[in-house]
N, C-alpha and C. Protein backbone atom coordinates (compact mmCIF):
# COMPACT_ATOMS: atom_id res chain seq x y z
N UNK A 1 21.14 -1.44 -9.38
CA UNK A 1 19.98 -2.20 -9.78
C UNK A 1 19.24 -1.40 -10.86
N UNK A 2 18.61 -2.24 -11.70
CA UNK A 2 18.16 -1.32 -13.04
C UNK A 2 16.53 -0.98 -12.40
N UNK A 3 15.83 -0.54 -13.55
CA UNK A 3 14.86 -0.79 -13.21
C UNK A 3 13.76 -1.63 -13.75
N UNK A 4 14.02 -2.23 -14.30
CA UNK A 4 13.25 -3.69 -15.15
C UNK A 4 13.98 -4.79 -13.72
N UNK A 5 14.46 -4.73 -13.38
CA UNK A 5 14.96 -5.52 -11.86
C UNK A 5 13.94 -5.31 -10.86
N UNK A 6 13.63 -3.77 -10.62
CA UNK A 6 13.74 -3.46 -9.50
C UNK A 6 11.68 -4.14 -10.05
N UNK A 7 11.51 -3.50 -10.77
CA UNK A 7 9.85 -3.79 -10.77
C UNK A 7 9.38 -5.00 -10.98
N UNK A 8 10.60 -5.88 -10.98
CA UNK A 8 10.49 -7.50 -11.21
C UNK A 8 10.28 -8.35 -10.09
N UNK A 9 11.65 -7.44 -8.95
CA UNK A 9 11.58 -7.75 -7.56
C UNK A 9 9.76 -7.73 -7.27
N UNK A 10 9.22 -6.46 -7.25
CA UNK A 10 8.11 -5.81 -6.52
C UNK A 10 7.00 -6.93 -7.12
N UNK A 11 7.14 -7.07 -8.45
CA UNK A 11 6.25 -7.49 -8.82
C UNK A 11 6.17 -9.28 -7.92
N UNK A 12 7.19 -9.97 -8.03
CA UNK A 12 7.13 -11.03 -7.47
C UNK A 12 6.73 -10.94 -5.87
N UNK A 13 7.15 -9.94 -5.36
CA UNK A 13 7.07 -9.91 -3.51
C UNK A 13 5.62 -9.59 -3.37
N UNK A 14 4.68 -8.86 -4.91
CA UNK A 14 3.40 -8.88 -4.60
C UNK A 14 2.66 -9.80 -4.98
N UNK A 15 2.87 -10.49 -6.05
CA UNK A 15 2.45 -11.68 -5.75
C UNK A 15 2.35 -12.96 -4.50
N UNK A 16 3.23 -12.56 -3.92
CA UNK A 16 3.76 -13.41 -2.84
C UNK A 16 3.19 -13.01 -1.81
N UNK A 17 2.79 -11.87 -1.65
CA UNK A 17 1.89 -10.93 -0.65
C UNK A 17 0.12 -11.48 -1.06
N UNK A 18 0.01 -11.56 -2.28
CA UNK A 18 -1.23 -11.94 -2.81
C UNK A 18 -2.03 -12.89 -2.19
N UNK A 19 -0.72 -14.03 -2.50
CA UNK A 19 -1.01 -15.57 -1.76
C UNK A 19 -0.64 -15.75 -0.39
N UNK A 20 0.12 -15.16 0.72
CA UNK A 20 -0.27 -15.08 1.46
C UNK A 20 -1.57 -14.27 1.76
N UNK A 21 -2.19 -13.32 1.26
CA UNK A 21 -3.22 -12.65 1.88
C UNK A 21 -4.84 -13.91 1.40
N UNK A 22 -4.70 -14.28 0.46
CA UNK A 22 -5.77 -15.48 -0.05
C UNK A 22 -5.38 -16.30 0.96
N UNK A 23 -4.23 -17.15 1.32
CA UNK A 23 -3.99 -18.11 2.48
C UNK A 23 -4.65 -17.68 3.77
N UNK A 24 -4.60 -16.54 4.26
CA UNK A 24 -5.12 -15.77 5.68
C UNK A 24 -6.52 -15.70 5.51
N UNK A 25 -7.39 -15.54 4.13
CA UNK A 25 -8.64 -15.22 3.89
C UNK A 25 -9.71 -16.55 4.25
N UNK A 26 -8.97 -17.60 3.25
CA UNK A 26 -9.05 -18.58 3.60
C UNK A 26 -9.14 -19.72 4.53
N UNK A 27 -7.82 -20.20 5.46
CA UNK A 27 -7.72 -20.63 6.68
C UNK A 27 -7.65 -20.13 8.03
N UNK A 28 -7.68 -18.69 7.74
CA UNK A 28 -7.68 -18.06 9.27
C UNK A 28 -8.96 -17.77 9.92
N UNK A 29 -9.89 -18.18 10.62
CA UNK A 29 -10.96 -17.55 11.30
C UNK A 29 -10.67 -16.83 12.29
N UNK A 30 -11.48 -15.44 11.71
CA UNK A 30 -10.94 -14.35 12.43
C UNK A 30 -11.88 -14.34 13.59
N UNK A 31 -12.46 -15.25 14.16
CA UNK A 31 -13.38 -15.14 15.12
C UNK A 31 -12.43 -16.01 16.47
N UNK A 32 -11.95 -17.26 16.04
CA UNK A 32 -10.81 -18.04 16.55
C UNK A 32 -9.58 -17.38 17.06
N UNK A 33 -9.58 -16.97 15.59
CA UNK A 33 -7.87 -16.56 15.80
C UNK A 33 -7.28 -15.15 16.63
N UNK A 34 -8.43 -14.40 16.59
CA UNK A 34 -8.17 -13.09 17.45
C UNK A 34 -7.37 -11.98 16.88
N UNK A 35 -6.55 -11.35 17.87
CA UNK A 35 -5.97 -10.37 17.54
C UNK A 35 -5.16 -11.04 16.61
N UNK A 36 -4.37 -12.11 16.42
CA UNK A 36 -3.38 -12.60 15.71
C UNK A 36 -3.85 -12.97 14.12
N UNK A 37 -4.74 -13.12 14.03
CA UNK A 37 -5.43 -13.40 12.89
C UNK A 37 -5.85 -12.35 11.90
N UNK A 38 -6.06 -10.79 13.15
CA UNK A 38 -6.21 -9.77 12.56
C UNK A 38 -5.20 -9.27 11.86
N UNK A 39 -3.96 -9.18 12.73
CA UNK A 39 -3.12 -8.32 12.29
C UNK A 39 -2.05 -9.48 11.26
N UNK A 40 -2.34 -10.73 11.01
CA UNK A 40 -1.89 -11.27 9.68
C UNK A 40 -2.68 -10.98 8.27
N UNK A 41 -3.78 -10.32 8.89
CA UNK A 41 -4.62 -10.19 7.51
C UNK A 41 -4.67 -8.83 7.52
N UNK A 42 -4.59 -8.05 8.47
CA UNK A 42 -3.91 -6.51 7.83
C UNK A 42 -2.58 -6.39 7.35
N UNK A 43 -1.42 -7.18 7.74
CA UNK A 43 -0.18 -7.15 6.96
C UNK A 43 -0.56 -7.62 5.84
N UNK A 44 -0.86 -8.66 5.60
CA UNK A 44 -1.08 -9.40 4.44
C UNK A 44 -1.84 -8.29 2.92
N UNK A 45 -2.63 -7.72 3.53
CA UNK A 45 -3.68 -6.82 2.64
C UNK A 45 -2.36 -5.46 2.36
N UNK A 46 -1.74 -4.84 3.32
CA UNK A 46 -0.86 -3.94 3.44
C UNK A 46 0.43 -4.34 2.53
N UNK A 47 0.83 -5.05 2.56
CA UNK A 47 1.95 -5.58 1.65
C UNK A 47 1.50 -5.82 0.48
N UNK A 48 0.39 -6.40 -0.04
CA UNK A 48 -0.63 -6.57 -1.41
C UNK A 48 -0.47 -5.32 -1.80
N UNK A 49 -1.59 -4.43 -1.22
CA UNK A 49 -1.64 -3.12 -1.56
C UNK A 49 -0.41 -2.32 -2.22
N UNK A 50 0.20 -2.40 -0.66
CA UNK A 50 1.89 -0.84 -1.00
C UNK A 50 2.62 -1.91 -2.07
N UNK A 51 2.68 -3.23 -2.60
CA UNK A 51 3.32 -3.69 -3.87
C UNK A 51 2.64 -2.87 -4.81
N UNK A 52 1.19 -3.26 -5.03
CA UNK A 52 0.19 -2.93 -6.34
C UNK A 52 0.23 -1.59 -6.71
N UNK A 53 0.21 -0.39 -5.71
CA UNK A 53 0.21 0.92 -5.20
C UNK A 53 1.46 1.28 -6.00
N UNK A 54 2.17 0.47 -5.52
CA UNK A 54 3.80 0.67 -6.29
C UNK A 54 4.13 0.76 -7.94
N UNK A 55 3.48 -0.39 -8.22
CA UNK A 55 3.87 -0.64 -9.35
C UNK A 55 2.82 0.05 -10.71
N UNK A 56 1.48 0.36 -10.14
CA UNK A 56 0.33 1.72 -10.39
C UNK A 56 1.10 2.71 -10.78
N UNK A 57 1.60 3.42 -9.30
CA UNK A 57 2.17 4.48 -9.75
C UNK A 57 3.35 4.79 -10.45
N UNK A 58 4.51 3.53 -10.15
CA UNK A 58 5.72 3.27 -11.32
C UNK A 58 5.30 3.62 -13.29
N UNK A 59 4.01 2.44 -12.98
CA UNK A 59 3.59 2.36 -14.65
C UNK A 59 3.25 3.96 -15.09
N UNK A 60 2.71 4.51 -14.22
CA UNK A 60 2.03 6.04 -14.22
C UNK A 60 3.14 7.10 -14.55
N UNK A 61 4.01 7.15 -13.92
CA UNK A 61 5.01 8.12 -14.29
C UNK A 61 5.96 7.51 -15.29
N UNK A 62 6.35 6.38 -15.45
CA UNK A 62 6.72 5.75 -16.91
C UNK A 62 5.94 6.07 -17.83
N UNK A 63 4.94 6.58 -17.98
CA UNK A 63 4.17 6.70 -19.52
C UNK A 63 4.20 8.15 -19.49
N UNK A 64 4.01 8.88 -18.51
CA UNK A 64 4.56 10.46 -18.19
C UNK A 64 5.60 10.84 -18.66
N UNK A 65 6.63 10.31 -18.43
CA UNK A 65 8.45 10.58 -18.64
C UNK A 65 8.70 9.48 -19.02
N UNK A 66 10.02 9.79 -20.02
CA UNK A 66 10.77 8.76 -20.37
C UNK A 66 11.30 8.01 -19.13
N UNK A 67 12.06 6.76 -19.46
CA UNK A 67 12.51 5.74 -18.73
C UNK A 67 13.60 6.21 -17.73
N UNK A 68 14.48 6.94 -18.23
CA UNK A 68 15.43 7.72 -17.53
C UNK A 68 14.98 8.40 -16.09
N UNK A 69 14.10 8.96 -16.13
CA UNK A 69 13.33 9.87 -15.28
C UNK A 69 12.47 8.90 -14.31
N UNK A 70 11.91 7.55 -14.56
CA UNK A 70 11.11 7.09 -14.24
C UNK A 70 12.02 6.40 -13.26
N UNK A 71 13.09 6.12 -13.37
CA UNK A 71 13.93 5.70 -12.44
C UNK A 71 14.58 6.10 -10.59
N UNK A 72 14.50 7.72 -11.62
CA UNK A 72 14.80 8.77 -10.28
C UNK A 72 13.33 8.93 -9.41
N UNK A 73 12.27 8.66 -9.96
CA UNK A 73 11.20 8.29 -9.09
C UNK A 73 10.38 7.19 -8.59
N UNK A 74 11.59 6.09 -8.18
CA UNK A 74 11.18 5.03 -7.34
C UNK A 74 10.98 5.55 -6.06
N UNK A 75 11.95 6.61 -5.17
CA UNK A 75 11.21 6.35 -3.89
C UNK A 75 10.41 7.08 -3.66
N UNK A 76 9.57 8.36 -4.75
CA UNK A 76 8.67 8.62 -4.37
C UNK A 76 7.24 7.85 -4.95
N UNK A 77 7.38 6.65 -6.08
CA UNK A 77 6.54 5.77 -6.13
C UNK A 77 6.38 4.89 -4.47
N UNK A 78 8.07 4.51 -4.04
CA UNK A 78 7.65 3.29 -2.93
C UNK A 78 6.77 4.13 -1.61
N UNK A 79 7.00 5.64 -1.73
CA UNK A 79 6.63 6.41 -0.55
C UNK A 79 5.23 6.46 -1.03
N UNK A 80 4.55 6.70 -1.90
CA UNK A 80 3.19 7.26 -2.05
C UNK A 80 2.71 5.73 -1.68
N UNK A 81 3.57 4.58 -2.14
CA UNK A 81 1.74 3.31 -2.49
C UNK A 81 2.45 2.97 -1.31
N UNK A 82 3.29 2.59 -0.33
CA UNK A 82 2.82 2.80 1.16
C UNK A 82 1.96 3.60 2.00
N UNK A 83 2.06 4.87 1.39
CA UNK A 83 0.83 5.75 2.01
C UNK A 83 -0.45 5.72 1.42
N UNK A 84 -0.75 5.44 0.31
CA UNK A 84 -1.73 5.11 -0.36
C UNK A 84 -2.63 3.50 0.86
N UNK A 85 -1.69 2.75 0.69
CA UNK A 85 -1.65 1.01 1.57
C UNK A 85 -2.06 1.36 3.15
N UNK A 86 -1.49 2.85 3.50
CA UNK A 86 -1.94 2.68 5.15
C UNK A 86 -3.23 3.41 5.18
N UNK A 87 -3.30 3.97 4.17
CA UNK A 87 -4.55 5.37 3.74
C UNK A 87 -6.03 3.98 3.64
N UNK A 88 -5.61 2.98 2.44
CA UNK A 88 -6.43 2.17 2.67
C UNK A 88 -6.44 0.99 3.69
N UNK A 89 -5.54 0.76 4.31
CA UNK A 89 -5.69 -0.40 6.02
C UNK A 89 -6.46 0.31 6.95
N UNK A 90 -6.36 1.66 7.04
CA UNK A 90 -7.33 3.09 8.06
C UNK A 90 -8.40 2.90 7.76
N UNK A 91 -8.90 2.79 6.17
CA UNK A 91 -10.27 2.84 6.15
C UNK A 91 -10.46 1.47 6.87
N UNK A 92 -10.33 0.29 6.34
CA UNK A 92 -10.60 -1.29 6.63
C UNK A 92 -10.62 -1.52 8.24
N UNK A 93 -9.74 -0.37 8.86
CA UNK A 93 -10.15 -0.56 10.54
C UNK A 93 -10.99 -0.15 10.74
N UNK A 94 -11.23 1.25 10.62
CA UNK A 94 -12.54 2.24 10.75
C UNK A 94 -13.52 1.25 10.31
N UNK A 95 -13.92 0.84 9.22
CA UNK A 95 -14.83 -0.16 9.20
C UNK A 95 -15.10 -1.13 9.71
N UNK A 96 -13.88 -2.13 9.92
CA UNK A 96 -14.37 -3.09 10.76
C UNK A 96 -15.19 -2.45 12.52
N UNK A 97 -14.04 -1.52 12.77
CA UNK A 97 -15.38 -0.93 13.97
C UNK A 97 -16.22 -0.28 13.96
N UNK A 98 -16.63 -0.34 12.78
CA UNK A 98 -18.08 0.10 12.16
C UNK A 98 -18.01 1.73 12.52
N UNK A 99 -16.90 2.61 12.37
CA UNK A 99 -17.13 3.54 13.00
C UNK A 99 -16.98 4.71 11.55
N UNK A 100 -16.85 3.90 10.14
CA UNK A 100 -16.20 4.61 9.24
C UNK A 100 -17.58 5.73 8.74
N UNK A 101 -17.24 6.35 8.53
CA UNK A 101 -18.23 8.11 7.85
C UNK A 101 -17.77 8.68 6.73
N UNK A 102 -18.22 8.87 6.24
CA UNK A 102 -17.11 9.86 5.29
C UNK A 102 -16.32 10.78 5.38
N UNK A 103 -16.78 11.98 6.32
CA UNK A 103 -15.60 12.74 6.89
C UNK A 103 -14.61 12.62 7.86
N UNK A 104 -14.51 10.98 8.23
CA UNK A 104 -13.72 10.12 9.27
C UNK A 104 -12.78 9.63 8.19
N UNK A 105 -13.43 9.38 7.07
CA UNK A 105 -12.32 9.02 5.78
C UNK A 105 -11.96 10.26 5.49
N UNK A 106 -12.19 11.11 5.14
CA UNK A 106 -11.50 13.14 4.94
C UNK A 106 -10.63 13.04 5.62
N UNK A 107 -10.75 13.05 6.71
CA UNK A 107 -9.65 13.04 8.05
C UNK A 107 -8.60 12.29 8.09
N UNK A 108 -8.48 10.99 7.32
CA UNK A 108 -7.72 10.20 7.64
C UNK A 108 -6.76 10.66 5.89
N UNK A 109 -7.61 11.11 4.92
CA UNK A 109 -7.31 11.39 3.64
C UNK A 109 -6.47 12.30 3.70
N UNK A 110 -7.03 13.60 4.86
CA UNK A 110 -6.31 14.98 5.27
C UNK A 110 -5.04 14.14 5.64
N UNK A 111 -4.90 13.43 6.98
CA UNK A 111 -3.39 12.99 7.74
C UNK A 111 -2.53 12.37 6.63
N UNK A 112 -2.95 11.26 5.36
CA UNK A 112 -1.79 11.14 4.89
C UNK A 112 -1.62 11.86 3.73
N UNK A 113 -2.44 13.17 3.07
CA UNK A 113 -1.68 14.28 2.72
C UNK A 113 -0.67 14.91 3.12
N UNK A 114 -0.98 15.03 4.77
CA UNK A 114 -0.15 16.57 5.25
C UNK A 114 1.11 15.13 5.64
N UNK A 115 1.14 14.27 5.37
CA UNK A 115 2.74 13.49 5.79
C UNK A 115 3.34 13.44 4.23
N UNK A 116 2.70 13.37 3.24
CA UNK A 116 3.10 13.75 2.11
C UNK A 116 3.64 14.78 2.04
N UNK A 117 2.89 15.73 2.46
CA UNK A 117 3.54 17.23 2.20
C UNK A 117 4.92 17.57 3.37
N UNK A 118 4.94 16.41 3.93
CA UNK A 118 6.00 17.00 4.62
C UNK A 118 6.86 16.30 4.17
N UNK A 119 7.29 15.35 3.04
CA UNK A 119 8.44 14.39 2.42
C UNK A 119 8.90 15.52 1.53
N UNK A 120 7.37 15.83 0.88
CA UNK A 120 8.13 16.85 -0.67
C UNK A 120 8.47 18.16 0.23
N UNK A 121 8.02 18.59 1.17
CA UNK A 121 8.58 20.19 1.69
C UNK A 121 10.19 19.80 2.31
N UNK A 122 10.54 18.62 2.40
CA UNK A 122 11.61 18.52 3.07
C UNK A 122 12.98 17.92 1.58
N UNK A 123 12.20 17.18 0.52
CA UNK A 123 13.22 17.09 -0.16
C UNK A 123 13.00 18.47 -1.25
């Protein structure tokens, strides 16, 4: 797969993530719908995100390095804007239980560093 493919794929599956997450915003009452309502609108936001996250950091190291190079770093683009995507779904819980602080966000900033640092200490 090239990579004008591969960011074509992403780009469409985030769009598609988009409109489902506007569909959930929209018709789901999260007061009704409960736990089920929640956790369609945290996937929904999570899949938005780790697409957008993706394709951020794709464009980012493409203007860094030539095209060649930009290739060999898809899976540490798809690894960061998933962690970037759960880094921001953590805050959006913490908030909804009103429990978010700022050094409750440090903490959560610290945990998906040190899982970072354990992808690059291991490759």
């Amino acid at each position: 797969m090239s990579l004008t493919t591969y960011i074509w794929g992403i780009r469409m599956l985030t769009l598609l993530s988009l409109g489902a997450f506007v569909f959930v915003v929209r018709v789901v009452d999260p007061d009704a719908a409960g736990l089920v309502g929640k956790v369609l609108f945290y996937a929904s936001v999570f899949f938005f995100l780790s697409g957008f996250f993706n394709l951020l950091l794709l464009r980012l190291r493409k203007r860094q390095v030539n095209a060649e190079n930009a290739f060999s770093n898809i899976s540490l683009s798809f690894r960061q804007g998933i962690l970037l995507a759960l880094f921001s779904i953590g805050l959006l819980i913490l908030q909804s239980f009103r429990v978010l602080i700022w050094w409750d966000g440090l903490l959560l900033l610290a945990g998906v560093f040190l899982i970072e640092l354990y992808f690059v200490s291991r490759d």
